[in-house]
Protein backbone atom coordinates (compact mmCIF):
# COMPACT_ATOMS: atom_id res chain seq x y z
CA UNK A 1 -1.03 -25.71 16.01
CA UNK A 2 2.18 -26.66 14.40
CA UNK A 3 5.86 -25.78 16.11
CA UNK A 4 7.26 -22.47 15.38
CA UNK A 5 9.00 -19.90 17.17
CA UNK A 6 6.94 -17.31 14.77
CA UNK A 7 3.48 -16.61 14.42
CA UNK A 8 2.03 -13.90 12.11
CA UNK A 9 -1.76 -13.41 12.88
CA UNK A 10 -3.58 -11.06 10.37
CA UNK A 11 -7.44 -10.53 9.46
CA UNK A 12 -9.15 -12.95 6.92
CA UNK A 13 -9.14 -10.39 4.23
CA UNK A 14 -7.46 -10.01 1.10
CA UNK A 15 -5.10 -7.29 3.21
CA UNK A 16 -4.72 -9.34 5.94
CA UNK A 17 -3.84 -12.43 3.57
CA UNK A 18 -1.55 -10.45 1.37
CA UNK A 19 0.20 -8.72 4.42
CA UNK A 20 0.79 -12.32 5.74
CA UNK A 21 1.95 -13.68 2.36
CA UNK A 22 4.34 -11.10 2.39
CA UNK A 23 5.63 -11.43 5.77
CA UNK A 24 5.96 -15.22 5.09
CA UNK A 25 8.05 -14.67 2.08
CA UNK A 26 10.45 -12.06 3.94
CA UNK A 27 10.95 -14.99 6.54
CA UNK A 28 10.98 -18.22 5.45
CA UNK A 29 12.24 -16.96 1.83
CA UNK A 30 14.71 -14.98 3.02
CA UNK A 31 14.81 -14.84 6.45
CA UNK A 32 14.87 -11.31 7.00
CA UNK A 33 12.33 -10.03 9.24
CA UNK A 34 11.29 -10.47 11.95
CA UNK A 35 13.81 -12.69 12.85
CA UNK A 36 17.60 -13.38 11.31
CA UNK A 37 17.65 -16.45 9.12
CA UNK A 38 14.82 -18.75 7.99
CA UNK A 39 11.85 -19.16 10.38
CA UNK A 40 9.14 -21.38 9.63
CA UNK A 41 5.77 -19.09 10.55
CA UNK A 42 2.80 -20.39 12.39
CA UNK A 43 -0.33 -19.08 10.64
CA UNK A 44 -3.33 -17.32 12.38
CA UNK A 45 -5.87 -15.54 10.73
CA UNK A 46 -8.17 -14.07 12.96
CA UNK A 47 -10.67 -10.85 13.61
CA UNK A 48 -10.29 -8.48 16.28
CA UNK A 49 -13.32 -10.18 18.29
CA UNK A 50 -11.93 -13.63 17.98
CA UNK A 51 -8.52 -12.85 19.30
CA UNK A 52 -9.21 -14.10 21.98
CA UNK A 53 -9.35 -17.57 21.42
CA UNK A 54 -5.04 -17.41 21.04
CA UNK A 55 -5.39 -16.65 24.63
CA UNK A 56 -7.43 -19.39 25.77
CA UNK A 57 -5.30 -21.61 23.81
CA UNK A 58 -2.33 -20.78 26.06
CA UNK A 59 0.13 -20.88 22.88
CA UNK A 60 3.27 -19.27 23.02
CA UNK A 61 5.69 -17.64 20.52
CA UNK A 62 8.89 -16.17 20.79
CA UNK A 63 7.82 -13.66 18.07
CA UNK A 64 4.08 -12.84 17.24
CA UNK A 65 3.43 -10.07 13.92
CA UNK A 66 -0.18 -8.36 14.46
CA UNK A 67 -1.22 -7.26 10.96
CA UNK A 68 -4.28 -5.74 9.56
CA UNK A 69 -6.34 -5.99 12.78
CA UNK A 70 -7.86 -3.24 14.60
CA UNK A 71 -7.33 -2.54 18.04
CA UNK A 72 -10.16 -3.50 20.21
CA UNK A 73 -10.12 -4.14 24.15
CA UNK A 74 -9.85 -7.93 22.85
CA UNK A 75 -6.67 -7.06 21.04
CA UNK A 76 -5.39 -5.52 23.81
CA UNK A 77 -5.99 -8.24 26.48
CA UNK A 78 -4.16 -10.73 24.24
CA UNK A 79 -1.01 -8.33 23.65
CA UNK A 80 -1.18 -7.82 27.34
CA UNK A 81 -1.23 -11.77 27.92
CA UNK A 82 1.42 -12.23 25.29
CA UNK A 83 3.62 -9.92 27.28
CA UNK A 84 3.10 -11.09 30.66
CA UNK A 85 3.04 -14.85 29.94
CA UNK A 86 4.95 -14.97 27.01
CA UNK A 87 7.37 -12.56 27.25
CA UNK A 88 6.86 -12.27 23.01
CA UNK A 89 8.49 -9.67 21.13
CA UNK A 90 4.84 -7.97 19.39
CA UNK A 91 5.28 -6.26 15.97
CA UNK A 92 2.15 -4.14 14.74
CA UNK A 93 1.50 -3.36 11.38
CA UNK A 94 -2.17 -1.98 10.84
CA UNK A 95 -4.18 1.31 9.15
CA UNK A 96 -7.33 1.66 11.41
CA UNK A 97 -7.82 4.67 12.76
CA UNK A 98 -8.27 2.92 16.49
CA UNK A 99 -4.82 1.76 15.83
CA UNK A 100 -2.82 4.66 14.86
CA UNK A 101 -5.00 6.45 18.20
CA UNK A 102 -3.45 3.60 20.57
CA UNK A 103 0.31 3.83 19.11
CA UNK A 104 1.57 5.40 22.37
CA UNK A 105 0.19 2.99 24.67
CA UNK A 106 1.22 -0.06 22.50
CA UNK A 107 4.92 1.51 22.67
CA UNK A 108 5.08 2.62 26.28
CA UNK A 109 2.49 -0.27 28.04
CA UNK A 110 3.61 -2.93 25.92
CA UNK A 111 6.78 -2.53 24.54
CA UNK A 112 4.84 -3.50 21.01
CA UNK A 113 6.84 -2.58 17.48
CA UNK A 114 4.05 -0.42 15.66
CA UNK A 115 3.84 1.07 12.03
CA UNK A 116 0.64 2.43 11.46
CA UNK A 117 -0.58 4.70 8.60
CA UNK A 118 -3.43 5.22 6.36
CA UNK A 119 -2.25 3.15 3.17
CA UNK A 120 -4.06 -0.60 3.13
CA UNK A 121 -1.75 -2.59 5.87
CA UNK A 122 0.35 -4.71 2.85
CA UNK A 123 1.65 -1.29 1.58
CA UNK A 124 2.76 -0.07 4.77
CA UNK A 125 4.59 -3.66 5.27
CA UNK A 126 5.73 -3.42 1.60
CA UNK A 127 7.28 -0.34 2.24
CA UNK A 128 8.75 -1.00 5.38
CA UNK A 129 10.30 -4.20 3.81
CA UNK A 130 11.79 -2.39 1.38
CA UNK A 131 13.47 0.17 3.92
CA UNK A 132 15.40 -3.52 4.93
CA UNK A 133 16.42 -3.68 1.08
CA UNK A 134 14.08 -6.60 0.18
CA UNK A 135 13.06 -6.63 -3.02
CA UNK A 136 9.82 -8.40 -2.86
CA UNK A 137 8.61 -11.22 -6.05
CA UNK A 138 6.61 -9.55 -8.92
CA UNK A 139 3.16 -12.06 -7.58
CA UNK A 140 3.55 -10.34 -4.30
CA UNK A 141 4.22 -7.28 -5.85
CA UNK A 142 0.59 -7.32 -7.75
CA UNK A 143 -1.20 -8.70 -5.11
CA UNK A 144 -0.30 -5.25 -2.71
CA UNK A 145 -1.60 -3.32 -5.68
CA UNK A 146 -5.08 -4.91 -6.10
CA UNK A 147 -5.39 -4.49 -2.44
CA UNK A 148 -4.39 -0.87 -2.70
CA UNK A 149 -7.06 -0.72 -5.32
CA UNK A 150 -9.43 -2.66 -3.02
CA UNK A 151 -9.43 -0.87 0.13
CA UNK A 152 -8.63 2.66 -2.13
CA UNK A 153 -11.77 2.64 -4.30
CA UNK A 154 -11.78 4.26 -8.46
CA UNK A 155 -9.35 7.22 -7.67
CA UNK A 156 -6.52 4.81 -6.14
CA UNK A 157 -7.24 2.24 -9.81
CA UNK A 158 -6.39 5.36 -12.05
CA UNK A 159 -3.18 5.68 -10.32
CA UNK A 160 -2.08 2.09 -9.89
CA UNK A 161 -1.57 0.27 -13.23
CA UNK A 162 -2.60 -3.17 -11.29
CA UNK A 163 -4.08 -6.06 -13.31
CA UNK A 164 -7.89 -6.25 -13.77
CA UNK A 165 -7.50 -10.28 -13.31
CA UNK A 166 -5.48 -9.97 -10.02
CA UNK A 167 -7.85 -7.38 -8.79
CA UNK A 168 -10.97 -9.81 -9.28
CA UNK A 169 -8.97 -12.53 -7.62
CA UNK A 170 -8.21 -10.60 -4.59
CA UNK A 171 -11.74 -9.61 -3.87
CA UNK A 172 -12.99 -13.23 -4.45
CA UNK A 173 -10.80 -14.30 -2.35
CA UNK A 174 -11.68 -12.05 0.75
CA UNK A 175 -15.70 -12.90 -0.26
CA UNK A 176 -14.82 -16.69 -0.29
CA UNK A 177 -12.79 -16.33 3.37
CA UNK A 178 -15.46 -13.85 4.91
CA UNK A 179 -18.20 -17.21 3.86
CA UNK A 180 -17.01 -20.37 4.76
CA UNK A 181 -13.56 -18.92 7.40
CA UNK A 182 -11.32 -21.90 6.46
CA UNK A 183 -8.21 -21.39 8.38
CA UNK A 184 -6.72 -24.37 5.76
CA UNK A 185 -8.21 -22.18 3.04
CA UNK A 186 -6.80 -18.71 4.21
CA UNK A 187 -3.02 -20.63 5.36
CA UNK A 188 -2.98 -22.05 1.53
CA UNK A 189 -3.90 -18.54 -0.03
CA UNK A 190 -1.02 -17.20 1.81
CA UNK A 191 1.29 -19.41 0.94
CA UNK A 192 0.21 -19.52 -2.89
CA UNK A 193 0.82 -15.64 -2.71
CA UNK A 194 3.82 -15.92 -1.36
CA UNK A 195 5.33 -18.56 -3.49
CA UNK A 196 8.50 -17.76 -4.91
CA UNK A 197 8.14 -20.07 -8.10
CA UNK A 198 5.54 -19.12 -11.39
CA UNK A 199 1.65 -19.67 -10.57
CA UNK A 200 0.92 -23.14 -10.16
CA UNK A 201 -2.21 -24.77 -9.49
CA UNK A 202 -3.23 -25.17 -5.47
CA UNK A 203 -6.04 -27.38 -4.20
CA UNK A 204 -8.26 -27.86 -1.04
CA UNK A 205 -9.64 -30.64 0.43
CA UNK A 206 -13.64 -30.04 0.79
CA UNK A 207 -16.83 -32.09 1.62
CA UNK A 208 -19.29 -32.51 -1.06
CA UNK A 209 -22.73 -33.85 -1.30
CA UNK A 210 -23.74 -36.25 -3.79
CA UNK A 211 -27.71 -37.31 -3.95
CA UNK A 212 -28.57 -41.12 -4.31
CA UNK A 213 -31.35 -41.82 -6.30
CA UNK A 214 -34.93 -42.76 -4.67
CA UNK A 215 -34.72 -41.92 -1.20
CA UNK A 216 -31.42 -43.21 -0.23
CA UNK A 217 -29.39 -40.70 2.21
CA UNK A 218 -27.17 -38.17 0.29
CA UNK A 219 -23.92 -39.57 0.55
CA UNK A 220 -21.04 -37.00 1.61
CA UNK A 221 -17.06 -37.60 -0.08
CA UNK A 222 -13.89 -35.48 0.40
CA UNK A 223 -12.65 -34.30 -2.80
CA UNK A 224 -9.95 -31.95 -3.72
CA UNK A 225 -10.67 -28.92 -5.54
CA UNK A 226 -8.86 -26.10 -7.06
CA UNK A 227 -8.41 -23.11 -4.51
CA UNK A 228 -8.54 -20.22 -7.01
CA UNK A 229 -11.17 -21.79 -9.14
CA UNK A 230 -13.47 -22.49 -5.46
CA UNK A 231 -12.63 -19.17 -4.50
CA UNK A 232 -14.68 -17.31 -7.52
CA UNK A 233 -17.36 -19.82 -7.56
CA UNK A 234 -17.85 -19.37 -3.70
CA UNK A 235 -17.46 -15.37 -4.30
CA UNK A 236 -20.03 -15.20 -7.05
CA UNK A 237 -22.86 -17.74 -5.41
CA UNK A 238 -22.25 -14.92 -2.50
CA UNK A 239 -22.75 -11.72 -4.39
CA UNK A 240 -25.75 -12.66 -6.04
CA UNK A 241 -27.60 -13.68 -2.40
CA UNK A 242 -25.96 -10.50 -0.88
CA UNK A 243 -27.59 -8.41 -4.24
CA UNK A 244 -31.06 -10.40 -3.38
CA UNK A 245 -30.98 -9.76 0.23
CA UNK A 246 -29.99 -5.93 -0.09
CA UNK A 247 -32.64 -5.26 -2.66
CA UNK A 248 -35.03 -5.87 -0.46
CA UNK A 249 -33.58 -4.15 2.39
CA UNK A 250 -32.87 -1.12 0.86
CA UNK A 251 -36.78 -0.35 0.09
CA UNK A 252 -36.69 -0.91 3.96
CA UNK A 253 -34.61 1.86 4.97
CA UNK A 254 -35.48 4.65 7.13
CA UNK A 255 -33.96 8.39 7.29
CA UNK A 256 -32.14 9.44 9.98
CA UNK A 257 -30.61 12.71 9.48
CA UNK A 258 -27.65 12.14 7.04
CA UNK A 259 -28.32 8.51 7.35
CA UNK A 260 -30.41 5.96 6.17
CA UNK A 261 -31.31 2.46 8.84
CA UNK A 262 -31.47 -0.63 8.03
CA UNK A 263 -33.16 -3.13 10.43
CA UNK A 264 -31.67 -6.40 9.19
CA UNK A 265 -32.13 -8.71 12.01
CA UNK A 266 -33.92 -11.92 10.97
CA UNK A 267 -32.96 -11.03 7.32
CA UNK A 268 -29.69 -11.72 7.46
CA UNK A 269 -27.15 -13.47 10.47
CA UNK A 270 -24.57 -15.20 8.19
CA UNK A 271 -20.89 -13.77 7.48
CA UNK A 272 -20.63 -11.23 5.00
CA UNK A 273 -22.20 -8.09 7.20
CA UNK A 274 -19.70 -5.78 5.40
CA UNK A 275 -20.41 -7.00 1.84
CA UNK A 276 -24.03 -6.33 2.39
CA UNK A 277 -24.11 -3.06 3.35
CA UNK A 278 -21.55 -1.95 0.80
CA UNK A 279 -24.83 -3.56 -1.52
CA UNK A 280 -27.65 -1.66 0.48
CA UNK A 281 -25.14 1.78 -0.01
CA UNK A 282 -24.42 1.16 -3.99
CA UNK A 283 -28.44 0.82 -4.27
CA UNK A 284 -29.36 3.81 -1.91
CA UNK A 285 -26.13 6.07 -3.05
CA UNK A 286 -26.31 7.37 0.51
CA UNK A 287 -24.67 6.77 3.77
CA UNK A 288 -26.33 3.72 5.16
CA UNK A 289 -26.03 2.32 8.76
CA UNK A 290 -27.03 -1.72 8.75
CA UNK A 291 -27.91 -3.51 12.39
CA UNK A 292 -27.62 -7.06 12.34
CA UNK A 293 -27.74 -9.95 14.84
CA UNK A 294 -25.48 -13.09 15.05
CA UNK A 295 -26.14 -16.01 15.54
CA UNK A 296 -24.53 -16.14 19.06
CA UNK A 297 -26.97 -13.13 19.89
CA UNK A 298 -24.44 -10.16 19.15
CA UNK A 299 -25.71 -7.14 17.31
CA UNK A 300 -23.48 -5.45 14.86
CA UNK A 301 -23.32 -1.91 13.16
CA UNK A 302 -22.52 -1.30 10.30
CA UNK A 303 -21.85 2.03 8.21
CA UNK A 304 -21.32 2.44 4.79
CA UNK A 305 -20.25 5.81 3.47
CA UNK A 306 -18.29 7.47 0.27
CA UNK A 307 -16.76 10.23 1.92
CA UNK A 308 -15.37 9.34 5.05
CA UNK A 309 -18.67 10.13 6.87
CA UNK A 310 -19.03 6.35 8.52
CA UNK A 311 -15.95 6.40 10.74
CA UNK A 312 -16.83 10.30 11.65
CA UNK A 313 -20.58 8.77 12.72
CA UNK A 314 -19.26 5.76 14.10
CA UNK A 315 -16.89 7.52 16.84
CA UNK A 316 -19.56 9.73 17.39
CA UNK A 317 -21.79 6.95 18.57
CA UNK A 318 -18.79 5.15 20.64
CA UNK A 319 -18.15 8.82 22.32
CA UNK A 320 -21.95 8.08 23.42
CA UNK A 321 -21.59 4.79 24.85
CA UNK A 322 -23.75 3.43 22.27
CA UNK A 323 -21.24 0.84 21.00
CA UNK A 324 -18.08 -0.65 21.84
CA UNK A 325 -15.24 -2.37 20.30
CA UNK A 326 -15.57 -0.07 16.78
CA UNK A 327 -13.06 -1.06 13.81
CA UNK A 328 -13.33 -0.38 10.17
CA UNK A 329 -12.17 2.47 7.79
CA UNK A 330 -13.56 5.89 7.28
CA UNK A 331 -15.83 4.35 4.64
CA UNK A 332 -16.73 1.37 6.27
CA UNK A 333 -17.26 1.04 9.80
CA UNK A 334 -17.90 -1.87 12.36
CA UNK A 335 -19.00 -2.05 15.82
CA UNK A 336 -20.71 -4.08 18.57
CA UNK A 337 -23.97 -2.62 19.76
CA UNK A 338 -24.16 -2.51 23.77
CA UNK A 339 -26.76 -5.26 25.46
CA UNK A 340 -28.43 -1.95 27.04
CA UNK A 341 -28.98 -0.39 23.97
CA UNK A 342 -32.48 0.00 22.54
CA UNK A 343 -33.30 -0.18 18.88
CA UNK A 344 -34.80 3.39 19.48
CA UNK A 345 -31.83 4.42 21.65
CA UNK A 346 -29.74 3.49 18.89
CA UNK A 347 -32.13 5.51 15.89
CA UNK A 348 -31.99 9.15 17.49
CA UNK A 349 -28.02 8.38 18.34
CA UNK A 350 -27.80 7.64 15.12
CA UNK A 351 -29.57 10.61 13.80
CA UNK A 352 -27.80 12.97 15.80
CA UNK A 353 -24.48 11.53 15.31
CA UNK A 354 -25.00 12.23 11.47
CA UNK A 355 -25.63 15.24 12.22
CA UNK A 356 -22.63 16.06 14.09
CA UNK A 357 -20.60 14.20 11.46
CA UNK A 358 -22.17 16.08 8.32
CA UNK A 359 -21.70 19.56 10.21
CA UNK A 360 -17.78 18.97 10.60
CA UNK A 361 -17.60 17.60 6.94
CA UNK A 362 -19.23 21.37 6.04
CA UNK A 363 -16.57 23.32 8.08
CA UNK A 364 -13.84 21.26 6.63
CA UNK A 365 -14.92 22.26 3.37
CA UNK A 366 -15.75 25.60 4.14
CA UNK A 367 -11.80 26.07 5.76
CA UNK A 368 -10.22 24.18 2.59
């Protein structure tokens, strides 16, 4: 890792990369926040499971900016290390619900700097940026509203007057990052966004193969390509596998009281967890909860919801001691299934945690 007295590490989406655009600009740019006077920033995109590697690394910063990742037990082991070996000043900028419900002991255990709120993590950085009078570029500026229209869905788009071409960039770019997690990739994205000066072009250095003819080993060069371009060719190539893959899954699905399974081990252990079961929902049109196994022998859930009902389901199931480490949004919804836990274990859970979830959603409507 390169020398800095700054490190900003944020999740691999298009939040996390537009939050850490913007907290580069504010910086380096114009050395602002967090720190007086131009900083150069270490770069560090990472999940809330992988956090851990920072640790193991035994890097310190003076200053370390936390931004659009959930707080896990992971999360909180490295803040703790930070703190004790360190001695790092911690600012917190996230939206997850498991967040915003661990604000007290992140202020009073760890002396950590938290805003928290339910807007994507770039607005509530945007905002607080411009609460230190910084006026932010217009590129950054239409980046945060594509996310807002990302993570926000249709009704957040007929409020936001954000452009239709940065809106298709941003989600290619969190498709192409969530495939082939190139921290050189993800470092240059940020620091395109954040670029002070008109769009210019920004390439990548990546291996390709090139067949000889006859029989003759394929011969592999490093050539540079065009981020943006690589970007939507990786995020298309991915959508139409992920539309493949959940077609076939979806006929698989089983009900479970207000939601529908989806056994996907052995059909599917790459990246991209989230992206398929968004598919498997948009074909069913009903909550759907997807299990999956990585490749290091892991299994994930996954809920997919329209109305707020995964998150509801998902605590539901933690509350059980069916999963652990649980992160997402109230319409998408990730955790890590428990070693102990049985497939059937996890199905009548499941169906009773629906349940539960669907007969709050009733008495909220029935008291508005």
């Amino acid at each position: 890792m390169e020398e800095c007295n700054v490190a900003v590490i944020a999740d691999w989406d298009a939040d996390g990369v537009v939050a850490a655009a913007l907290l580069v600009y504010v910086q380096e740019v114009k050395g602002v926040f967090p720190e007086k006077g131009r900083q150069k920033v270490c770069l560090i995109p990472s999940g809330p499971r992988s956090i851990s590697k920072i640790r193991e690394a035994g890097k310190c910063w003076r200053t370390v900016v936390l931004l659009d990742i959930p707080f896990t037990q992971e999360v909180e082991e490295t803040i703790k290390w930070m703190r004790e070996n360190c001695n790092s000043k911690i600012f917190y900028f996230d939206h997850h619900s498991s967040t915003i419900n661990a604000i007290h002991d992140l202020e009073e255990k760890y002396q950590v700097f938290v805003v928290v709120g339910k807007s994507p993590t770039s607005i509530l950085l945007q905002r607080f940026l411009e609460g230190l009078n910084v006026k932010i570029t217009p590129r950054l500026r239409e980046f945060v509203k594509a996310v807002a229209v990302l993570e926000g869905g249709k009704h957040i788009k007929k409020q936001i007057e954000a452009s239709e071409g940065i809106i298709t960039l941003a989600a290619s770019i969190s498709k192409a990052l969530n495939q082939t997690r190139s921290r050189e990739a993800w470092s240059k994205y940020v620091r395109w966004i954040s670029n002070p000066i008109p769009f210019e072009e920004v390439k990548i250095k990546i291996d390709k193969i090139i067949p000889r003819a006859g029989s003759g080993e394929p011969k592999r060069v490093e050539e540079k390509e065009n981020l943006v371009k690589l970007g939507m060719e990786i995020s298309k190539s991915s959508d139409k596998e992920i539309r493949k893959v959940a077609m076939d899954l979806a006929m698989s699905a089983k009900n479970l009281g207000y939601v529908k399974f989806v056994d996907a081990r052995g059909a599917w252990s790459k990246r991209g967890t989230s992206a398929l079961a968004s598919a498997i929902y948009k074909i069913i049109n009903f909550p759907v909860a997807v299990l999956v196994e990585k490749e290091e022998g892991s299994r994930l859930l996954i809920i997919r919801s329209g109305k707020g009902e995964a998150e509801s389901i998902l605590s539901k199931l933690y509350d059980m001691g069916i999963v652990e480490d649980k992160g997402g949004h109230r319409n998408i919804a990730v955790a890590k299934v428990k070693d102990e836990v049985t497939v059937s274990m996890l199905e009548k859970s499941l169906r009773k945690a629906s349940f539960e979830a669907a007969k709050e959603r009733w008495k909220r409507n029935i008291e508005e």
